[in-house]
PDB file of N, CA and C in Angstrom:
ATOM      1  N   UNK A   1       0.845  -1.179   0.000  1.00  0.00           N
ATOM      2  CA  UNK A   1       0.000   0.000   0.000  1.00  0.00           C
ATOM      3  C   UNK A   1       0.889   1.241   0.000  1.00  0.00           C
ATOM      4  N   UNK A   2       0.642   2.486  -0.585  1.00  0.00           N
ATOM      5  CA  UNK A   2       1.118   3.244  -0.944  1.00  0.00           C
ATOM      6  C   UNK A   2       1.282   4.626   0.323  1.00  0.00           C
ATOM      7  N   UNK A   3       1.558   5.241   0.219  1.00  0.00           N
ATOM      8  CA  UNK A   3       1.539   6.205   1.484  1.00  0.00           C
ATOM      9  C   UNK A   3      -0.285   7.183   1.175  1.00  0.00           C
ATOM     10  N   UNK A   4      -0.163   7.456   0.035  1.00  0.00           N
ATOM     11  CA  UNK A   4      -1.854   7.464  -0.415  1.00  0.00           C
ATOM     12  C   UNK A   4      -2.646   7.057  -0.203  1.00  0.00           C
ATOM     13  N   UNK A   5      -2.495   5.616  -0.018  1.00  0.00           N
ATOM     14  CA  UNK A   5      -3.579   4.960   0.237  1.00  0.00           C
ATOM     15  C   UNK A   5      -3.643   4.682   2.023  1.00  0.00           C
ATOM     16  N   UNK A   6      -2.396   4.791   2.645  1.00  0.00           N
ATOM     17  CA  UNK A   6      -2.662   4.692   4.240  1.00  0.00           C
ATOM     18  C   UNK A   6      -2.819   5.958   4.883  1.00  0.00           C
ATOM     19  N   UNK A   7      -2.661   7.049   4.014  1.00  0.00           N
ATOM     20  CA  UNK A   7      -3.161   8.246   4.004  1.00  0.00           C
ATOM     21  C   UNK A   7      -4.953   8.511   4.521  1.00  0.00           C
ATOM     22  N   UNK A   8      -5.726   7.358   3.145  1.00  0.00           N
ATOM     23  CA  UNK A   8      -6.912   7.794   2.604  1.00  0.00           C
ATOM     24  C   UNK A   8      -7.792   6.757   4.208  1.00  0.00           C
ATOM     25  N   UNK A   9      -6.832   6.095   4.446  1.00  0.00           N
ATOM     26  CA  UNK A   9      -7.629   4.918   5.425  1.00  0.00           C
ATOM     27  C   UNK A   9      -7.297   5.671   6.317  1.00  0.00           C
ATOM     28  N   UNK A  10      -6.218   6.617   6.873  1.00  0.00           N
ATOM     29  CA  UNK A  10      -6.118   7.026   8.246  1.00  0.00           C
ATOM     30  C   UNK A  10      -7.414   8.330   8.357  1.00  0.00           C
ATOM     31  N   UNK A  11      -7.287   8.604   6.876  1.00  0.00           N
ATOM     32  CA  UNK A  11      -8.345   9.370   6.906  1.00  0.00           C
ATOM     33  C   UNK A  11      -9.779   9.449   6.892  1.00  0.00           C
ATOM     34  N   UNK A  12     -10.118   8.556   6.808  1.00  0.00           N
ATOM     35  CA  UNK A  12     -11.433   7.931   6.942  1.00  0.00           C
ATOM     36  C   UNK A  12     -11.799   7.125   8.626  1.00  0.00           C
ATOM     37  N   UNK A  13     -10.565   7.180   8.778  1.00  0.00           N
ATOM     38  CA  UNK A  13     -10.922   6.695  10.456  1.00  0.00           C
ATOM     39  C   UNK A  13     -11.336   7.955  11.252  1.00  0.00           C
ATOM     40  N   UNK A  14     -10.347   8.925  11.262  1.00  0.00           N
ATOM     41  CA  UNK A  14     -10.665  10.147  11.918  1.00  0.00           C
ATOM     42  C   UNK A  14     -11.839  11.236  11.347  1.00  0.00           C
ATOM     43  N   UNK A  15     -12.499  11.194  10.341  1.00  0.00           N
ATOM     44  CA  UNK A  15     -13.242  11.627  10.312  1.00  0.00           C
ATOM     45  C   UNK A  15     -15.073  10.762  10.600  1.00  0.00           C
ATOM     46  N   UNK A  16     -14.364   9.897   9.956  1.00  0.00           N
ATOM     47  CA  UNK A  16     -15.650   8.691  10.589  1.00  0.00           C
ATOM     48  C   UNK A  16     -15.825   8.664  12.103  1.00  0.00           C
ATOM     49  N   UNK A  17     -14.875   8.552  12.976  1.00  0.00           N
ATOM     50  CA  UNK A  17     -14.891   8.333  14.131  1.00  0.00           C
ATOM     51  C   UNK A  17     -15.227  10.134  14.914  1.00  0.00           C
ATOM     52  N   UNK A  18     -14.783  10.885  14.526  1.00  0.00           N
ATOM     53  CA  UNK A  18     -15.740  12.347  15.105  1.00  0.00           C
ATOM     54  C   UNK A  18     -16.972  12.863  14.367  1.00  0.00           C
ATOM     55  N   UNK A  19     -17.216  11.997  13.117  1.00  0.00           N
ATOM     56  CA  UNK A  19     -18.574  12.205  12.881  1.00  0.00           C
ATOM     57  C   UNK A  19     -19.749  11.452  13.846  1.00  0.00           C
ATOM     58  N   UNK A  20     -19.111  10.289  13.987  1.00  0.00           N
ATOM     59  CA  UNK A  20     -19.777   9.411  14.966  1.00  0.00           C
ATOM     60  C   UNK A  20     -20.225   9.564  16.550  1.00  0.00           C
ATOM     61  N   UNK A  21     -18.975  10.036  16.872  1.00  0.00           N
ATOM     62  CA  UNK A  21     -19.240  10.784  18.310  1.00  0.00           C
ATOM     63  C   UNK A  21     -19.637  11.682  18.140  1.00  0.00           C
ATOM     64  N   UNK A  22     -19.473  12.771  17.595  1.00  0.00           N
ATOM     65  CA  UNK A  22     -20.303  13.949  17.772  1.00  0.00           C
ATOM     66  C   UNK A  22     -21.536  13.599  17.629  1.00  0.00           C
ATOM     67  N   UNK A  23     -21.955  12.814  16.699  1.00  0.00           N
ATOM     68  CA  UNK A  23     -23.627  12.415  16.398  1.00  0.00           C
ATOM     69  C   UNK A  23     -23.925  11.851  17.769  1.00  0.00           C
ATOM     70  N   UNK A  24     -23.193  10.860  18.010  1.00  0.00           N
ATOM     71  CA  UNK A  24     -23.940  10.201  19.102  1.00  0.00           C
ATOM     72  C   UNK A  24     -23.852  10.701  20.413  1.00  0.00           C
ATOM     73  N   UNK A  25     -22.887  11.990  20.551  1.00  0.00           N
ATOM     74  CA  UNK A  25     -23.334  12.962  21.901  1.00  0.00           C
ATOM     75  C   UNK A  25     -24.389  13.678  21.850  1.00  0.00           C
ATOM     76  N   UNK A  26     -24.543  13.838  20.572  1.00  0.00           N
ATOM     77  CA  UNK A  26     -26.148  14.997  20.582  1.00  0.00           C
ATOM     78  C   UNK A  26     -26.801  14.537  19.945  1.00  0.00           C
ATOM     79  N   UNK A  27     -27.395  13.333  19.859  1.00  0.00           N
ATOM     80  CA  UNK A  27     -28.815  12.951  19.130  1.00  0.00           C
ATOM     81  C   UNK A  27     -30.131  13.304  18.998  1.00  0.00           C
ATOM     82  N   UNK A  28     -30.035  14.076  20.303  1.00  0.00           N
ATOM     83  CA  UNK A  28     -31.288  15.216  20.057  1.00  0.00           C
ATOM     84  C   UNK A  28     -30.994  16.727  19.717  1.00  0.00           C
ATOM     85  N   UNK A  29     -30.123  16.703  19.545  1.00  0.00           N
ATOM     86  CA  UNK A  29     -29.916  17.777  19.009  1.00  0.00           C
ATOM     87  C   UNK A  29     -29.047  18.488  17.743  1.00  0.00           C
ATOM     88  N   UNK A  30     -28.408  17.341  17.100  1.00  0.00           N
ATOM     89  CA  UNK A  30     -27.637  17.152  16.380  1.00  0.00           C
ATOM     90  C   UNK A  30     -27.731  18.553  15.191  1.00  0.00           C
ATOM     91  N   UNK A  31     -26.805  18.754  14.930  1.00  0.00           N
ATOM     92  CA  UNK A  31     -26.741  19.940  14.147  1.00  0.00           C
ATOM     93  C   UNK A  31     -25.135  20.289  13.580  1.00  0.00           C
ATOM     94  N   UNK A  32     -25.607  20.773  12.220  1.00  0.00           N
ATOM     95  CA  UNK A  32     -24.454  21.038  11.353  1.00  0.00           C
ATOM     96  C   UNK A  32     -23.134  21.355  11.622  1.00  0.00           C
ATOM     97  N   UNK A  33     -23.670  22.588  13.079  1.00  0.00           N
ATOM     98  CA  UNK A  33     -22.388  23.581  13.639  1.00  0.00           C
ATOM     99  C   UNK A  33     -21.709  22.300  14.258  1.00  0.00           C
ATOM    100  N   UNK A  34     -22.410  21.401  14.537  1.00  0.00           N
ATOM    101  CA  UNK A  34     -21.450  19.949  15.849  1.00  0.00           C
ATOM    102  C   UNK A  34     -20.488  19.272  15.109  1.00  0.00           C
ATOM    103  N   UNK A  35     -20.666  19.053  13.942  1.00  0.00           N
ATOM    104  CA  UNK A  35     -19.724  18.440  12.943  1.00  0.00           C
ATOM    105  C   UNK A  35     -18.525  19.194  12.098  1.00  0.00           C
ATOM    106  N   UNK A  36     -18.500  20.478  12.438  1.00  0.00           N
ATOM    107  CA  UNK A  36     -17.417  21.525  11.965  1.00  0.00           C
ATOM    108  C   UNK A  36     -16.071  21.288  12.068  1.00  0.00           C
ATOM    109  N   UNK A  37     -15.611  20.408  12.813  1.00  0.00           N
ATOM    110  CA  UNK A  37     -14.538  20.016  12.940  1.00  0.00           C
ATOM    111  C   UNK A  37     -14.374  18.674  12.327  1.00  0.00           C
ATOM    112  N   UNK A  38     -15.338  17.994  11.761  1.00  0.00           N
ATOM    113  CA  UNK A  38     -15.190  16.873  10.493  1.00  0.00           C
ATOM    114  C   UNK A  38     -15.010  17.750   9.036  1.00  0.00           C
ATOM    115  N   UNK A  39     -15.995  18.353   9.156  1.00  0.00           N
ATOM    116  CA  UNK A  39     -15.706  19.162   7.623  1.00  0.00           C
ATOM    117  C   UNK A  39     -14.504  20.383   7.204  1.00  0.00           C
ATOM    118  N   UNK A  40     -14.558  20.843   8.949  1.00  0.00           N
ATOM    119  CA  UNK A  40     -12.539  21.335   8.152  1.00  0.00           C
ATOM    120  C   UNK A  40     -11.842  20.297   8.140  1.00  0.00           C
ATOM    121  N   UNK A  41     -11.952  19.248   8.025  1.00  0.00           N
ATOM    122  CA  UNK A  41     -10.742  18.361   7.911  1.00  0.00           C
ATOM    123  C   UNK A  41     -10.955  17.797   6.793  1.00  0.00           C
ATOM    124  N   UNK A  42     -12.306  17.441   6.052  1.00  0.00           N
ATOM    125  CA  UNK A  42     -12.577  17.569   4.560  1.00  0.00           C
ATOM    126  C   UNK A  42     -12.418  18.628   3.957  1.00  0.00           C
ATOM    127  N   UNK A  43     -12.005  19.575   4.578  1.00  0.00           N
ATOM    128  CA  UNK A  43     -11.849  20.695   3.665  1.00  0.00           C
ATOM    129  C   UNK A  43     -10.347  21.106   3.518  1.00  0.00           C
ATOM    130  N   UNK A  44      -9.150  20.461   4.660  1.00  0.00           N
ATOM    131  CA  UNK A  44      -7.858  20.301   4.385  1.00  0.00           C
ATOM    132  C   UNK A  44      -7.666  19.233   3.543  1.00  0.00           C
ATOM    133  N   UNK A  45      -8.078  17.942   3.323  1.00  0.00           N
ATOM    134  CA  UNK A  45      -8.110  17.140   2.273  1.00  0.00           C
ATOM    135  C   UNK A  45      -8.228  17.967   0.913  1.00  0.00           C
ATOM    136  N   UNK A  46      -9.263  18.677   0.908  1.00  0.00           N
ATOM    137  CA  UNK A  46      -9.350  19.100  -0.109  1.00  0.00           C
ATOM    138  C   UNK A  46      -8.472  20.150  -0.772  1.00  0.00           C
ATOM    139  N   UNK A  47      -7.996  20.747   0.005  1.00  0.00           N
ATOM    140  CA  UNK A  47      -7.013  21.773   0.044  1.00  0.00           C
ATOM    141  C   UNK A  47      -5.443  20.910  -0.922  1.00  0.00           C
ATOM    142  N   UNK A  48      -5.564  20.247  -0.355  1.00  0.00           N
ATOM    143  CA  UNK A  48      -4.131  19.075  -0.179  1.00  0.00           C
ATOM    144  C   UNK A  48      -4.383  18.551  -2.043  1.00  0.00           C
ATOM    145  N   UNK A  49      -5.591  18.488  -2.177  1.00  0.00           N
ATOM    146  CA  UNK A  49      -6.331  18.207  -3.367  1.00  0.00           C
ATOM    147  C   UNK A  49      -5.738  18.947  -4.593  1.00  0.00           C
ATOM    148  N   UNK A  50      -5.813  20.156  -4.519  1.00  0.00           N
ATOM    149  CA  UNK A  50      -5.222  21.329  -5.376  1.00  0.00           C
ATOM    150  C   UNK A  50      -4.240  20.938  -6.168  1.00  0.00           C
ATOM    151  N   UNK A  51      -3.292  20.190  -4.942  1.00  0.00           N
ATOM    152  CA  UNK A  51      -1.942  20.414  -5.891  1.00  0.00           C
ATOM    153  C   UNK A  51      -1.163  19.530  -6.895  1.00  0.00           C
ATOM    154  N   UNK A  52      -2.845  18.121  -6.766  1.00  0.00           N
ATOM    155  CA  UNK A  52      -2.346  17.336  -7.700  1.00  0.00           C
ATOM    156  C   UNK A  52      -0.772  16.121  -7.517  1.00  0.00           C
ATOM    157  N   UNK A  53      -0.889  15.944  -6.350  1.00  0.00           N
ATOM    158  CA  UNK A  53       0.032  15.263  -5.943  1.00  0.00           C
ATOM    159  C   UNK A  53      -0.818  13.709  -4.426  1.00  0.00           C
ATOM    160  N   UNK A  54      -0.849  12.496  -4.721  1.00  0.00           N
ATOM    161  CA  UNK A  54      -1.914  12.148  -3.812  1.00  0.00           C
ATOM    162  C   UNK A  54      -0.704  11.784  -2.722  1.00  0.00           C
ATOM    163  N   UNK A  55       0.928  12.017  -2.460  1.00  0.00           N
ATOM    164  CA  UNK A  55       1.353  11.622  -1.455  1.00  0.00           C
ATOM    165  C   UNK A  55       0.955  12.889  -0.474  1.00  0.00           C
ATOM    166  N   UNK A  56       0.780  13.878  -0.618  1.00  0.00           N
ATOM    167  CA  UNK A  56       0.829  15.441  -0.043  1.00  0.00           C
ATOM    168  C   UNK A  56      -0.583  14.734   1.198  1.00  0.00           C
ATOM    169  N   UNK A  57      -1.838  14.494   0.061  1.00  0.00           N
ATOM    170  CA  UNK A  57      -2.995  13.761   0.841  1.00  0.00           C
ATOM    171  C   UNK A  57      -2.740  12.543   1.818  1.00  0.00           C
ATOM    172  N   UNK A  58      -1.676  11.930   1.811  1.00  0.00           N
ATOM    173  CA  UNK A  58      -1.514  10.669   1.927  1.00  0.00           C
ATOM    174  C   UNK A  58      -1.108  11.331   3.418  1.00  0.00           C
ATOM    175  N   UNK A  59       0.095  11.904   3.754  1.00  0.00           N
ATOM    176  CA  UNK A  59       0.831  12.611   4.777  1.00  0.00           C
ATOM    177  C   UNK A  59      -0.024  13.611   5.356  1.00  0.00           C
ATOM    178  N   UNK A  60      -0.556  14.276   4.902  1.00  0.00           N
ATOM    179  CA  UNK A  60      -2.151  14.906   5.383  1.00  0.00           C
ATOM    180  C   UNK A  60      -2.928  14.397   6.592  1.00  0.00           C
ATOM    181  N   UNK A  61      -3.197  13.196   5.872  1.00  0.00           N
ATOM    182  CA  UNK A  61      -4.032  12.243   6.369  1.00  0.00           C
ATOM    183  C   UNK A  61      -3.721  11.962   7.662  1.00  0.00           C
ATOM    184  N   UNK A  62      -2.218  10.901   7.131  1.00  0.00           N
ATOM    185  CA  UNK A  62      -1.455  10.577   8.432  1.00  0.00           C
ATOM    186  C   UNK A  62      -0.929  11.595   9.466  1.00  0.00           C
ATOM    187  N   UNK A  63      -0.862  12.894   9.439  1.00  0.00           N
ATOM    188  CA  UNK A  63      -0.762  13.613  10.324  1.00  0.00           C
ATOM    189  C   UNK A  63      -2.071  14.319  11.117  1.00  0.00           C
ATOM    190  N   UNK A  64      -3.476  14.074  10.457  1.00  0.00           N
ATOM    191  CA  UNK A  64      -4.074  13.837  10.983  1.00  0.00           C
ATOM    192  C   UNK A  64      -4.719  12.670  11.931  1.00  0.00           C
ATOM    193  N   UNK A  65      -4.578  11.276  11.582  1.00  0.00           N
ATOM    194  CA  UNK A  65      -4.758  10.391  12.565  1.00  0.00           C
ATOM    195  C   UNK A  65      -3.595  10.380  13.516  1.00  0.00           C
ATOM    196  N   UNK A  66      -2.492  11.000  13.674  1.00  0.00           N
ATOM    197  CA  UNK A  66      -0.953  11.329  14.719  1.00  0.00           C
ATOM    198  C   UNK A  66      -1.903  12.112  15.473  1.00  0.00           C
ATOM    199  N   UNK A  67      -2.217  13.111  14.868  1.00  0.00           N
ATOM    200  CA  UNK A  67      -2.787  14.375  15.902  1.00  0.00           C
ATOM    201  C   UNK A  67      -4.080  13.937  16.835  1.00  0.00           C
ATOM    202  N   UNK A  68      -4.939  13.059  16.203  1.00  0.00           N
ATOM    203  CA  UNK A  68      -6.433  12.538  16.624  1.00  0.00           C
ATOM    204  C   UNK A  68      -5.878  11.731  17.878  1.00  0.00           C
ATOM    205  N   UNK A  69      -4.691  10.968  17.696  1.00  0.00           N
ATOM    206  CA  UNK A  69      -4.122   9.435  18.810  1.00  0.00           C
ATOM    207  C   UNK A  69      -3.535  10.789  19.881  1.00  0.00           C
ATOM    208  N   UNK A  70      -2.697  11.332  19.237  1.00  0.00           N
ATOM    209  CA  UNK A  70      -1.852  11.880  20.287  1.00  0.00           C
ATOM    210  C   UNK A  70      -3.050  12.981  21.706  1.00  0.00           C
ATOM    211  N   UNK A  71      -3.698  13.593  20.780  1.00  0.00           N
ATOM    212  CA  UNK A  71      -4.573  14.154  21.806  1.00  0.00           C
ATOM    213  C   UNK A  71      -5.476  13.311  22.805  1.00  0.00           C
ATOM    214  N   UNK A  72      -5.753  12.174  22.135  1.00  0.00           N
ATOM    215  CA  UNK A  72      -6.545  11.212  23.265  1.00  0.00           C
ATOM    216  C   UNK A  72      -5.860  10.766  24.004  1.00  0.00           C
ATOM    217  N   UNK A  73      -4.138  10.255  23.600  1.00  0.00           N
ATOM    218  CA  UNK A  73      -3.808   9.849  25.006  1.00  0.00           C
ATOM    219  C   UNK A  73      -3.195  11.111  25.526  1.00  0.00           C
ATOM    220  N   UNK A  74      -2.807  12.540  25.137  1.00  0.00           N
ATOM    221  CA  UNK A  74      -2.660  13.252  26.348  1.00  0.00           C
ATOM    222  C   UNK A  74      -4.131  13.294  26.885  1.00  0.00           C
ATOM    223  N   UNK A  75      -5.172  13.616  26.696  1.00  0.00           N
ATOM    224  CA  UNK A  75      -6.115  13.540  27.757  1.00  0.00           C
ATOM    225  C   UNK A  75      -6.241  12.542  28.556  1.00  0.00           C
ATOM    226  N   UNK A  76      -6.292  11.731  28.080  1.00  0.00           N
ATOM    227  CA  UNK A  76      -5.886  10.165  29.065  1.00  0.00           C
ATOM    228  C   UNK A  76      -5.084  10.539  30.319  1.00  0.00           C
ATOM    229  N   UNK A  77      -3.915  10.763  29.843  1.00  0.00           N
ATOM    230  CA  UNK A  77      -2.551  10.979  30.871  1.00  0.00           C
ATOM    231  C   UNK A  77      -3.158  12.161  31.968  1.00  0.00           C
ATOM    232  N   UNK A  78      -3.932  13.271  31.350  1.00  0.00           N
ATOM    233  CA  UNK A  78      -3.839  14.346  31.731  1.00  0.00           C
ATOM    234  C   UNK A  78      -5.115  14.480  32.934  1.00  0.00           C
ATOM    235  N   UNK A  79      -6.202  13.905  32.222  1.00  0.00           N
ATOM    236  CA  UNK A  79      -7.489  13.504  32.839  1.00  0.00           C
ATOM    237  C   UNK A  79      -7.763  12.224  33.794  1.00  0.00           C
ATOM    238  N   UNK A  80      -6.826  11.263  33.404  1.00  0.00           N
ATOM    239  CA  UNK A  80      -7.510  10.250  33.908  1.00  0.00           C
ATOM    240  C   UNK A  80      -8.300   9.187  33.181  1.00  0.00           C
ATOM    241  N   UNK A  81      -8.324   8.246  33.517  1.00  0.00           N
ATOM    242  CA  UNK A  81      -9.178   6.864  32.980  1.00  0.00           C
ATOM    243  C   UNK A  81     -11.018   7.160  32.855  1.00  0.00           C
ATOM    244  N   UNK A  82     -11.097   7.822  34.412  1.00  0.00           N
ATOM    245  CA  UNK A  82     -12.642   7.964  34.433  1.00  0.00           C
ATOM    246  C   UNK A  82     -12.863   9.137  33.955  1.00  0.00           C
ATOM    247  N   UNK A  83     -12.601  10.154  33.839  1.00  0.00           N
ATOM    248  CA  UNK A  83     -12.679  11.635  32.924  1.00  0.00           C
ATOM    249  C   UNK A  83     -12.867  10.806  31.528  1.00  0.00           C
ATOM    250  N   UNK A  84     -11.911  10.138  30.822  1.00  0.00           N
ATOM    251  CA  UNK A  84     -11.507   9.607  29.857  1.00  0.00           C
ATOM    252  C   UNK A  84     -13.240   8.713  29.267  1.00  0.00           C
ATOM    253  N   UNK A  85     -13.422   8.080  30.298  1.00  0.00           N
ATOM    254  CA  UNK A  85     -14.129   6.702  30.317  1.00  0.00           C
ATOM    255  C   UNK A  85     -15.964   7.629  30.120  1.00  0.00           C
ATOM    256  N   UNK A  86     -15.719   8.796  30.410  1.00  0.00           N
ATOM    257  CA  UNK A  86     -17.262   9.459  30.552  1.00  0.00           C
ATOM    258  C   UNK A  86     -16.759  10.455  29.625  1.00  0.00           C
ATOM    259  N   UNK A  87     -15.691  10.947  29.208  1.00  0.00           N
ATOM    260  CA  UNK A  87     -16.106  11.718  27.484  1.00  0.00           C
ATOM    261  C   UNK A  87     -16.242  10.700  26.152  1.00  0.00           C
ATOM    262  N   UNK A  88     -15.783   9.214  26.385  1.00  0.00           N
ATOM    263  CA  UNK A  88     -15.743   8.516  25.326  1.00  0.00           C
ATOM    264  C   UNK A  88     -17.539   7.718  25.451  1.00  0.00           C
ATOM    265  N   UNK A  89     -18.211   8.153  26.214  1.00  0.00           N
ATOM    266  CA  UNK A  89     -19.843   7.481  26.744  1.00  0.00           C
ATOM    267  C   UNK A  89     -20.039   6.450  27.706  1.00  0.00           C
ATOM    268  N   UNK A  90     -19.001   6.044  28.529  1.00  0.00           N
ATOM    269  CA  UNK A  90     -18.863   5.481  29.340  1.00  0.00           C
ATOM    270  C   UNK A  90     -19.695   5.272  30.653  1.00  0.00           C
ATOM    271  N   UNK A  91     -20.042   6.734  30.703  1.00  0.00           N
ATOM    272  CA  UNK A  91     -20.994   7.589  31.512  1.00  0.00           C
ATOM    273  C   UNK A  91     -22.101   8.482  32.086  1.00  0.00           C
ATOM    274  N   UNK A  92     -21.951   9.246  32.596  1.00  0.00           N
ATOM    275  CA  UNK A  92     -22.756  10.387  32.427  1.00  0.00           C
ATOM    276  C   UNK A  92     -21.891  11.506  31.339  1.00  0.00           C
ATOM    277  N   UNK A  93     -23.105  11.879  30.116  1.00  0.00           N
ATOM    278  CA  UNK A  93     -21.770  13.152  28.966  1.00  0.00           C
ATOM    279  C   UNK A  93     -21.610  14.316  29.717  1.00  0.00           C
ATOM    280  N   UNK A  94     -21.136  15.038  29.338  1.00  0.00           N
ATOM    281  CA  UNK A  94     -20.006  16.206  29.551  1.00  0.00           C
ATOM    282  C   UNK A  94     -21.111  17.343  30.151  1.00  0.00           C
ATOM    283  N   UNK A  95     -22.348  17.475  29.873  1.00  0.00           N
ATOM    284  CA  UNK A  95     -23.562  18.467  29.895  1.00  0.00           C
ATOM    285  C   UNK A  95     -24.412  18.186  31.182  1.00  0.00           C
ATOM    286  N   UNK A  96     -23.977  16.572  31.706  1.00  0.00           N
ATOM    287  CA  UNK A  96     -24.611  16.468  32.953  1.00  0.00           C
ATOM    288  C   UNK A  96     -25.802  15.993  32.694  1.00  0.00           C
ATOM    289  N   UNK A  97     -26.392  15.783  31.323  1.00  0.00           N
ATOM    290  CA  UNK A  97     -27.728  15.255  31.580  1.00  0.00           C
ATOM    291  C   UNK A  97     -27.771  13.140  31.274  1.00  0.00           C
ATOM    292  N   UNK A  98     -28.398  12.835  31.873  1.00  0.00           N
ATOM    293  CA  UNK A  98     -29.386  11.683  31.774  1.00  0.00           C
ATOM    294  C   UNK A  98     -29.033  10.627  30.276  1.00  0.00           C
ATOM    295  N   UNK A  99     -28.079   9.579  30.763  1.00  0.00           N
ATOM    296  CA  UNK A  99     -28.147   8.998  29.673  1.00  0.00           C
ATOM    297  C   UNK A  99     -28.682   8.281  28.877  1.00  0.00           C
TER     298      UNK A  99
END
């Protein structure tokens, strides 16, 4: 596999996976503005797009799933297991209401 193509899979994890949570933290309320941080990151893909080169996307990608891992385990480290364990739905969500 090409750096493109582990690019296109790292990239499809991280945006799949915060489309997902975000949906499934606000199901009643779900809304466009909640997913803004999936679609700038389709919109740096796309950017990356321009220049006609698919390793640029490929490294893109992968520095986006680096950045997605690395921030969960500093919160991990930083927060704790059970902080950790109730922003991933473990728990009660972040708003305090009723799961």
């Amino acid at each position: 596999m090409t750096i493109a193509g582990i690019g296109a899979v790292c990239f499809g994890l991280v945006v799949g996976w915060i489309t997902y949570r975000t949906l499934v933290r606000q199901t009643d309320r779900a809304a466009l503005s909640d997913i803004s941080v999936a679609i700038s990151a389709v919109g740096g893909a796309a950017v990356t797009g321009l220049f006609k080169d698919a390793t640029l996307f490929g490294w893109y990608s992968i520095g986006l799933a680096a950045g997605f891992i690395s921030y969960f385990g500093l919160f991990w480290i930083v927060n704790g297991k059970t902080e950790l364990g109730e922003v991933m739905g473990g728990g009660k969500p972040a708003d305090g209401r009723d799961a």
